[in-house]
PDB file of N, CA and C in Angstrom:
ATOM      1  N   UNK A   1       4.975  13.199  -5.454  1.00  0.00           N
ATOM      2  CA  UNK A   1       5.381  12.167  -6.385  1.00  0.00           C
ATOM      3  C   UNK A   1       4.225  11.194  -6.557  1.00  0.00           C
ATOM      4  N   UNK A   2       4.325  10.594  -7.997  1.00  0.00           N
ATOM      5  CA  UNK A   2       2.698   9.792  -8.126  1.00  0.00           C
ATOM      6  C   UNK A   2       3.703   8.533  -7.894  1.00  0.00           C
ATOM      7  N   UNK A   3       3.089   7.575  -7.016  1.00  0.00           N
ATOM      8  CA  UNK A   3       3.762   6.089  -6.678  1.00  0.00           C
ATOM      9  C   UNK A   3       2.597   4.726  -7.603  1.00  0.00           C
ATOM     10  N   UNK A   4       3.261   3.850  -8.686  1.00  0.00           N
ATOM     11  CA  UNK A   4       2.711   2.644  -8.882  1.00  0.00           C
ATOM     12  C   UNK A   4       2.250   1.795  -7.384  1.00  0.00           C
ATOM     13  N   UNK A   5       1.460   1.076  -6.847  1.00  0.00           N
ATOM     14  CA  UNK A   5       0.791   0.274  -5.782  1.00  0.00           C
ATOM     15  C   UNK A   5       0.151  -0.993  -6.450  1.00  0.00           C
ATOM     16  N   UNK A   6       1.247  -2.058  -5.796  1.00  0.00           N
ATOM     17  CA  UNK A   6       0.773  -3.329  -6.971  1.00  0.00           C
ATOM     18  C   UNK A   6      -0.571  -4.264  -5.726  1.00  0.00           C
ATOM     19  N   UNK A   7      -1.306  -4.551  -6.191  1.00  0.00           N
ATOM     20  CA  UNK A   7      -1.817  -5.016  -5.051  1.00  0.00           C
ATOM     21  C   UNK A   7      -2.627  -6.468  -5.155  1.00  0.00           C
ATOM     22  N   UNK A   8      -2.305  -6.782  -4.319  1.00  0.00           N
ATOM     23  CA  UNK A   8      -2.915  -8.730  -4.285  1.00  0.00           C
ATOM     24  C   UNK A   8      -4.178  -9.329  -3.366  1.00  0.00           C
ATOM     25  N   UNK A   9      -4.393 -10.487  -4.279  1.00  0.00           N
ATOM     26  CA  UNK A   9      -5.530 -10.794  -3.937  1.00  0.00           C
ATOM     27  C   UNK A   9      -6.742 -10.068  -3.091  1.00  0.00           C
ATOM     28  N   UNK A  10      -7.390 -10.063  -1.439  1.00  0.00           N
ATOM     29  CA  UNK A  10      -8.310  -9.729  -1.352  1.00  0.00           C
ATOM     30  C   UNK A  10      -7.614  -8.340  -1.338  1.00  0.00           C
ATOM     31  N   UNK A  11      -7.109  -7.419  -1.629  1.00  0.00           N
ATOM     32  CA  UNK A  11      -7.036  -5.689  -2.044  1.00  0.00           C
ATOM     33  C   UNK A  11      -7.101  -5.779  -3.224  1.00  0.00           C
ATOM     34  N   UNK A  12      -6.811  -6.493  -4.192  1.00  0.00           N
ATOM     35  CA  UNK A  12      -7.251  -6.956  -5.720  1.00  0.00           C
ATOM     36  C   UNK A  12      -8.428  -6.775  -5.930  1.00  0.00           C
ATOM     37  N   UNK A  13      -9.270  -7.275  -5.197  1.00  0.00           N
ATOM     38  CA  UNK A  13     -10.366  -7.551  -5.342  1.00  0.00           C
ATOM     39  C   UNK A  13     -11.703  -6.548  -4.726  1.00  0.00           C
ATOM     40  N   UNK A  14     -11.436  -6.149  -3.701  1.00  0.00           N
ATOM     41  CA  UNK A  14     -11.712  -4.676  -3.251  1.00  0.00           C
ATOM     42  C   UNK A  14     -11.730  -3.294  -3.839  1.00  0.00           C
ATOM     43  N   UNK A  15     -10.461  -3.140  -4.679  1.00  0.00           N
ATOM     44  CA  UNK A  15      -9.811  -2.059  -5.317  1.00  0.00           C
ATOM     45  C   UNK A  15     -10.275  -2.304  -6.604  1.00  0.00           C
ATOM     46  N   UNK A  16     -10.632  -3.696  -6.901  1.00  0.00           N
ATOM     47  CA  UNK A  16     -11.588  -3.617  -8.526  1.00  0.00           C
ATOM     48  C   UNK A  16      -9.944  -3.648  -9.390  1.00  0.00           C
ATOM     49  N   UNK A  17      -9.414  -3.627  -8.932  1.00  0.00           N
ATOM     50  CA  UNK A  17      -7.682  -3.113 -10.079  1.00  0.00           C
ATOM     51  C   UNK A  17      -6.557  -3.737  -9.525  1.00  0.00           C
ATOM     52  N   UNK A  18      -5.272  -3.946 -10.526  1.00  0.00           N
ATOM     53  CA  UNK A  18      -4.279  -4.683  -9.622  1.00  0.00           C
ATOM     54  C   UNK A  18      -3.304  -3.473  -9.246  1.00  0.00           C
ATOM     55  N   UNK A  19      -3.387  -2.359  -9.907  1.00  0.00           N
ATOM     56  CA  UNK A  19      -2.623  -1.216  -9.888  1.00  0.00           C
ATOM     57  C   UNK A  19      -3.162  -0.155  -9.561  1.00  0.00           C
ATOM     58  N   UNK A  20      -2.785   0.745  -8.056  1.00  0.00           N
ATOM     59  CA  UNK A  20      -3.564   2.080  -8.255  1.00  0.00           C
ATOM     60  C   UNK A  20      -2.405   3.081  -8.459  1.00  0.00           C
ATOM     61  N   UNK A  21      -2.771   4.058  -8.903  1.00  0.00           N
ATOM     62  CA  UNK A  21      -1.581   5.454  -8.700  1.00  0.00           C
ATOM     63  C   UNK A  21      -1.947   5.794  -7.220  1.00  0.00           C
ATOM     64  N   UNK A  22      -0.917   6.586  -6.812  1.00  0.00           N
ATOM     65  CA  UNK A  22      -1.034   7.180  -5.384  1.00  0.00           C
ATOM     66  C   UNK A  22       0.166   8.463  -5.215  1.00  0.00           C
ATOM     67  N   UNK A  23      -0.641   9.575  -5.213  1.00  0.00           N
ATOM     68  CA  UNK A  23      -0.156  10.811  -5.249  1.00  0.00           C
ATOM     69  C   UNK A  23       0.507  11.470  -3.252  1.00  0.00           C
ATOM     70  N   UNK A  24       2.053  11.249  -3.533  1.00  0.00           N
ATOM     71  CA  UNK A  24       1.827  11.748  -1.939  1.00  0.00           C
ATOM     72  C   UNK A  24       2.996  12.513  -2.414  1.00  0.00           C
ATOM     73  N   UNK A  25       3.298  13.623  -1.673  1.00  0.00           N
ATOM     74  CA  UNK A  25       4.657  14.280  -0.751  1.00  0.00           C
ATOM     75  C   UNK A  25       6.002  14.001  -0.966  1.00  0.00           C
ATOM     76  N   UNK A  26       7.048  14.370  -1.733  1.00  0.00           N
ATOM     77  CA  UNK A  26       8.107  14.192  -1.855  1.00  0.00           C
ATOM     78  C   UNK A  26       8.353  13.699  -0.203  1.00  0.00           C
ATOM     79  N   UNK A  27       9.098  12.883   0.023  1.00  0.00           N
ATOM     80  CA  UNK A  27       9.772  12.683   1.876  1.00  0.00           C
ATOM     81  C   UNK A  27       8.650  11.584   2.318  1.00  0.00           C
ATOM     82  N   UNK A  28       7.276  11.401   1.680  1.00  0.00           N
ATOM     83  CA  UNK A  28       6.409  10.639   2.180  1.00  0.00           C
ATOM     84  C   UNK A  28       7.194   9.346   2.930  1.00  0.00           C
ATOM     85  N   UNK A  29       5.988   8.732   3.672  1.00  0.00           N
ATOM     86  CA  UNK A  29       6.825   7.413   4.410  1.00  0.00           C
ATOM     87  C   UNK A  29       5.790   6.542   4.068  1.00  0.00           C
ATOM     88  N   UNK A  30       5.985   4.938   4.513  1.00  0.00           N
ATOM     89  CA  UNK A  30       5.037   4.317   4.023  1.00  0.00           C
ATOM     90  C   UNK A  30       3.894   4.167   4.558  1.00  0.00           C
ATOM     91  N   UNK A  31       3.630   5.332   6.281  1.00  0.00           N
ATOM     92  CA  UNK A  31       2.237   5.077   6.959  1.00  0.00           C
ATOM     93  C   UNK A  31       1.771   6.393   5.892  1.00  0.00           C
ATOM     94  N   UNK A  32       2.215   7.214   5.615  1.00  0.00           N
ATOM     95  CA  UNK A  32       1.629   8.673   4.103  1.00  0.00           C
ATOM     96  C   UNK A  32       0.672   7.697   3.184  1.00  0.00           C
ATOM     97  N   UNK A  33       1.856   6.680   2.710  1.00  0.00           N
ATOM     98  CA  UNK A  33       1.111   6.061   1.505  1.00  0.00           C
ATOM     99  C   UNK A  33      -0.005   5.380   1.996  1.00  0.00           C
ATOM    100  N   UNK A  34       0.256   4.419   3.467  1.00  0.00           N
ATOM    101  CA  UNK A  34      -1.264   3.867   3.464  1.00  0.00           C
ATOM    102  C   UNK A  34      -2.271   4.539   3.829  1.00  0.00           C
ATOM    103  N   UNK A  35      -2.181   5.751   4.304  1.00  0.00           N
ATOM    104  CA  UNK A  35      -3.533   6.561   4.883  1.00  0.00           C
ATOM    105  C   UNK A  35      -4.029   7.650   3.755  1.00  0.00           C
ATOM    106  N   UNK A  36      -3.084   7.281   2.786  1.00  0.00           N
ATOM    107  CA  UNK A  36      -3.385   7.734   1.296  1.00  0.00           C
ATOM    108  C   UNK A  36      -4.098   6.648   0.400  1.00  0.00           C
ATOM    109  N   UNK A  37      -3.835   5.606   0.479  1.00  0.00           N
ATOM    110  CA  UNK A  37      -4.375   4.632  -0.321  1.00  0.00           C
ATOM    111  C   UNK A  37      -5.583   4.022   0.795  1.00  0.00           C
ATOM    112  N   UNK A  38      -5.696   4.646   2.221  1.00  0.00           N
ATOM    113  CA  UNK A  38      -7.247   4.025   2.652  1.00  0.00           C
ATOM    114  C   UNK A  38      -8.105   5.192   2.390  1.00  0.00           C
ATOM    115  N   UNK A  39      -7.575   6.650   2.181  1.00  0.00           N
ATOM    116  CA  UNK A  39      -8.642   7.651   1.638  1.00  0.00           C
ATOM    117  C   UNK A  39      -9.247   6.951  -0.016  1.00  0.00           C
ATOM    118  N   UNK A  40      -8.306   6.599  -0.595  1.00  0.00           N
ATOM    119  CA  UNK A  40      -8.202   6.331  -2.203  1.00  0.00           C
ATOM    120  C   UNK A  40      -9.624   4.685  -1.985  1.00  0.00           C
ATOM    121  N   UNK A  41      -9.520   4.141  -1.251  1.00  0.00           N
ATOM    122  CA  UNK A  41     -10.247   3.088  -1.730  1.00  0.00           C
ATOM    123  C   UNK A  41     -10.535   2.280  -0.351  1.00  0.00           C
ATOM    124  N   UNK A  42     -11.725   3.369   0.147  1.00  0.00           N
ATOM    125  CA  UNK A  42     -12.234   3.390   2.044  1.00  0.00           C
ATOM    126  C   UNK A  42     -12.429   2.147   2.465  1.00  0.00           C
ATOM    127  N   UNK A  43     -12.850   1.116   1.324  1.00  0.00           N
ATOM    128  CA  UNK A  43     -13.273  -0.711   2.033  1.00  0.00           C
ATOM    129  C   UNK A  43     -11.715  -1.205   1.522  1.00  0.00           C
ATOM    130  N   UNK A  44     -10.571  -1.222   1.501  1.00  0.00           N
ATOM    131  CA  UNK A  44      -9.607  -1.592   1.429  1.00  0.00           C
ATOM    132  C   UNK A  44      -9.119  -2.693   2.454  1.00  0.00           C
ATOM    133  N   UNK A  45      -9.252  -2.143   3.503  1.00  0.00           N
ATOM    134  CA  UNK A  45      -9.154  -2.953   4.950  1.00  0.00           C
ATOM    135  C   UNK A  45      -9.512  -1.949   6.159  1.00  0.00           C
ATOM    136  N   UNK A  46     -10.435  -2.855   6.605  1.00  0.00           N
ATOM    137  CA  UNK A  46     -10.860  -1.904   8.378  1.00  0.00           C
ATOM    138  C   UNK A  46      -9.726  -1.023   9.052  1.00  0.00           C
ATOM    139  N   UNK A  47     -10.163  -0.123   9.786  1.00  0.00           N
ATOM    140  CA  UNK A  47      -9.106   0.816  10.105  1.00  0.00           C
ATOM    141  C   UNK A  47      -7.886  -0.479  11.211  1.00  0.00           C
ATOM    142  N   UNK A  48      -8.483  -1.298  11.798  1.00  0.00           N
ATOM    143  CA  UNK A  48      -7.665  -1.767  12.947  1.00  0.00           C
ATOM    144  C   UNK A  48      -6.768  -3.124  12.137  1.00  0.00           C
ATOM    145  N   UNK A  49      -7.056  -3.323  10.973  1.00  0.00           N
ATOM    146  CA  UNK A  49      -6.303  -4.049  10.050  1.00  0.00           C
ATOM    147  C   UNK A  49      -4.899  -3.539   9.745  1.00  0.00           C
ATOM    148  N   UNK A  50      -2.967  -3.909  10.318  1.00  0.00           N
ATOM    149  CA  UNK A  50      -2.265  -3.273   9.943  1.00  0.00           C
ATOM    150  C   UNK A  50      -2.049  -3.978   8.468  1.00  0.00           C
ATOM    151  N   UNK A  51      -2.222  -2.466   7.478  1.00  0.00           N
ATOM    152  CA  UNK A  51      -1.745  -2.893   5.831  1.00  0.00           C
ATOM    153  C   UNK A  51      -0.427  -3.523   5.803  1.00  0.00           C
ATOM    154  N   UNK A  52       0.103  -4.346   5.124  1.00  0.00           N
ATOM    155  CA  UNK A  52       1.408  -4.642   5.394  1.00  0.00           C
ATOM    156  C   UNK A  52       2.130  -4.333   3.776  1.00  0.00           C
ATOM    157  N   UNK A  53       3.118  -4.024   3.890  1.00  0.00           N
ATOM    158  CA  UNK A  53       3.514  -2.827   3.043  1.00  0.00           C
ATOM    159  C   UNK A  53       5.351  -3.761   2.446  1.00  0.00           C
ATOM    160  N   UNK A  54       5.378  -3.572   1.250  1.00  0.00           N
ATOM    161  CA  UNK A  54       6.950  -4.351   0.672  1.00  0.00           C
ATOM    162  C   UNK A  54       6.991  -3.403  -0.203  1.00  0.00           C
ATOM    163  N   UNK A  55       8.259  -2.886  -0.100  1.00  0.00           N
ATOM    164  CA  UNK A  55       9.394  -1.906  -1.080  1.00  0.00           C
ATOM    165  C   UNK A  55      10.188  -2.233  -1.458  1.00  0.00           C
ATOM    166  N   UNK A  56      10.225  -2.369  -2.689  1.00  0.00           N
ATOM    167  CA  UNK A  56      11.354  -3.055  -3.427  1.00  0.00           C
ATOM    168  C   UNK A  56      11.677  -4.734  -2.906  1.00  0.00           C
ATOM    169  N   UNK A  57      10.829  -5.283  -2.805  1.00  0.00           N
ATOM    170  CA  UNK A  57      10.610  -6.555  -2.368  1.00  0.00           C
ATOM    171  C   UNK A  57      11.207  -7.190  -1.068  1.00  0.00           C
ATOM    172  N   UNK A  58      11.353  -5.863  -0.326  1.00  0.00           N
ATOM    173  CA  UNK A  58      11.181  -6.102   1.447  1.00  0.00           C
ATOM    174  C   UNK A  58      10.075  -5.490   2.240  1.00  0.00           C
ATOM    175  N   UNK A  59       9.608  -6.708   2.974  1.00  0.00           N
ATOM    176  CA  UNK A  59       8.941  -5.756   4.114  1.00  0.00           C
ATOM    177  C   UNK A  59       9.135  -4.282   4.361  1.00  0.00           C
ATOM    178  N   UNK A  60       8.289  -3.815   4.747  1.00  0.00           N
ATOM    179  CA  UNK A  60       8.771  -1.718   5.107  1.00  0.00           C
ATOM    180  C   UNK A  60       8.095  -1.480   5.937  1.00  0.00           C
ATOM    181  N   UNK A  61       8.992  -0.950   7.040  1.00  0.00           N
ATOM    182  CA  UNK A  61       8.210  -0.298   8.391  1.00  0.00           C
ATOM    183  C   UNK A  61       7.722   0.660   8.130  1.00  0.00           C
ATOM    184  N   UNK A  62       6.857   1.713   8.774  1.00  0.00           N
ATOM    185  CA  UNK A  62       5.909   2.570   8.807  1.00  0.00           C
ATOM    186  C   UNK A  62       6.718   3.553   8.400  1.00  0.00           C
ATOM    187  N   UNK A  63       8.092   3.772   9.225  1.00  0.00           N
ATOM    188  CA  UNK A  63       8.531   5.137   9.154  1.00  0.00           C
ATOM    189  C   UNK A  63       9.148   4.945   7.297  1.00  0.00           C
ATOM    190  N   UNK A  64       9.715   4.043   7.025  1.00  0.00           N
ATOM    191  CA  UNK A  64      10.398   4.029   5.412  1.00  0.00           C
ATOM    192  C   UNK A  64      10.033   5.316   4.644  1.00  0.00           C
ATOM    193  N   UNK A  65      11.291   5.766   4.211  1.00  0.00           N
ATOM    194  CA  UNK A  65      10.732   7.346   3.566  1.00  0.00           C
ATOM    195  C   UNK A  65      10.840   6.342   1.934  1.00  0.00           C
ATOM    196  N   UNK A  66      10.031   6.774   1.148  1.00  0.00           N
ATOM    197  CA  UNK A  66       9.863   6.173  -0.486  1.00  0.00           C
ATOM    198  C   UNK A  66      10.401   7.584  -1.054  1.00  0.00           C
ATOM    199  N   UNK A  67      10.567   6.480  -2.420  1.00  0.00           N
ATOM    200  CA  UNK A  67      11.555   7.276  -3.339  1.00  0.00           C
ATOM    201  C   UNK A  67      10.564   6.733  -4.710  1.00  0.00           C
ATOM    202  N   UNK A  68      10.676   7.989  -5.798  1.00  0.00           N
ATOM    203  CA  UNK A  68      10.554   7.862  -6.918  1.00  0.00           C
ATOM    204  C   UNK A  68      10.754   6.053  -7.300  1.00  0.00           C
ATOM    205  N   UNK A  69       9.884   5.831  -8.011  1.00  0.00           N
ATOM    206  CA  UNK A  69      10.204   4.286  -8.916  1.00  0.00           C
ATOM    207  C   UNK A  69      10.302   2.917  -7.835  1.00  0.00           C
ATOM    208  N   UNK A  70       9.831   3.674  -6.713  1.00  0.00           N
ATOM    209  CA  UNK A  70       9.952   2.192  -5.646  1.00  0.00           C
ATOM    210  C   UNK A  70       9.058   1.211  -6.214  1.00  0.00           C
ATOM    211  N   UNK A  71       8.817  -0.004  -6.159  1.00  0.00           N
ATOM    212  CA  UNK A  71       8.404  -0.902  -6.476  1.00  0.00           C
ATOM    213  C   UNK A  71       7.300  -1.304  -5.158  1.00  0.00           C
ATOM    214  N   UNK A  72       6.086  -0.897  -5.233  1.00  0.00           N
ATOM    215  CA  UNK A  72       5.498  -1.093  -3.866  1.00  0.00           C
ATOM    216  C   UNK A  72       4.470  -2.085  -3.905  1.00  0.00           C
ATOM    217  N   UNK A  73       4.086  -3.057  -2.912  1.00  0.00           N
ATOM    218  CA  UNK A  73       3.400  -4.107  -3.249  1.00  0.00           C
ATOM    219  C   UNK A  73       1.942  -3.973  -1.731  1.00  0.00           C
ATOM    220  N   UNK A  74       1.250  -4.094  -1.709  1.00  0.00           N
ATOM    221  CA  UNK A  74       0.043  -4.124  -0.506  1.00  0.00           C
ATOM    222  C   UNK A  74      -0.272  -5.485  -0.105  1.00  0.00           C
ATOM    223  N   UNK A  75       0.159  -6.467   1.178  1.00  0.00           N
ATOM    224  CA  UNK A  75      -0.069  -7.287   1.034  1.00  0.00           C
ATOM    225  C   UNK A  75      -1.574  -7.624   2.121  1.00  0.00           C
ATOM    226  N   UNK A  76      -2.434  -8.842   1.483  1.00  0.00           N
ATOM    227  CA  UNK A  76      -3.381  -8.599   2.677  1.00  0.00           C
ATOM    228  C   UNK A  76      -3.170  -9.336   3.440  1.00  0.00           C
ATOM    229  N   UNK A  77      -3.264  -9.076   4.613  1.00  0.00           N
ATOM    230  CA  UNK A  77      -3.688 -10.756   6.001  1.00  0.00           C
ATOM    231  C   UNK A  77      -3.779 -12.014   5.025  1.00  0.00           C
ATOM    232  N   UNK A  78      -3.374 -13.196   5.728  1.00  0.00           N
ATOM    233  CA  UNK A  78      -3.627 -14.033   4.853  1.00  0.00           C
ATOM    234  C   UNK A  78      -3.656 -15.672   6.518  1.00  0.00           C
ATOM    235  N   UNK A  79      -4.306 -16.247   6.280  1.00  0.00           N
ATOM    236  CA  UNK A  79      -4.576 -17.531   7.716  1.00  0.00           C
ATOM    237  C   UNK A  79      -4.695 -18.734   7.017  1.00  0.00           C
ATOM    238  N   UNK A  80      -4.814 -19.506   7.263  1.00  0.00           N
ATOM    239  CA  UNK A  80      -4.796 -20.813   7.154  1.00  0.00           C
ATOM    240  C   UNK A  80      -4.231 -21.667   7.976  1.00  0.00           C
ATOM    241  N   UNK A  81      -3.362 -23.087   7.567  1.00  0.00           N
ATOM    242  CA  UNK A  81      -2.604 -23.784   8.662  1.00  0.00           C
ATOM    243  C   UNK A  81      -1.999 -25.103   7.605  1.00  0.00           C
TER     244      UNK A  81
END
């Protein structure tokens, strides 16, 4: 299934795009999609960086199996105070 990947600020900016396609596996989960989208665009975030991942505008653990038309968002680290 090809998945929309909406993505913000510094992955915005990395990825050159606010939208990538991402081709995975009917049953995929959401660690599929990110080790699909760090092949897709290798300076994305360091390997020891966890991507943090929202489906359908919740948080999503690793295992989350995705479905057609999910709404998926990449969020990056973000610090301040």
């Amino acid at each position: 299934m090809e998945l929309n990947v909406r993505l913000f600020a510094l992955y915005r900016e990395r990825a050159g795009q606010n939208i990538i396609k991402v081709a995975v596996e009917d049953g995929a989960t959401v660690a599929d999609l990110t080790d699909e989208v760090r092949r897709q665009v290798p300076n994305l975030a360091p390997p020891e960086v966890k991507i943090v991942v929202a489906v359908n505008a919740d948080y999503a653990d690793a295992d989350v199996v995705l479905q057609p038309g999910d709404d998926i968002c990449l969020i990056p680290p973000v610090s301040g105070g």
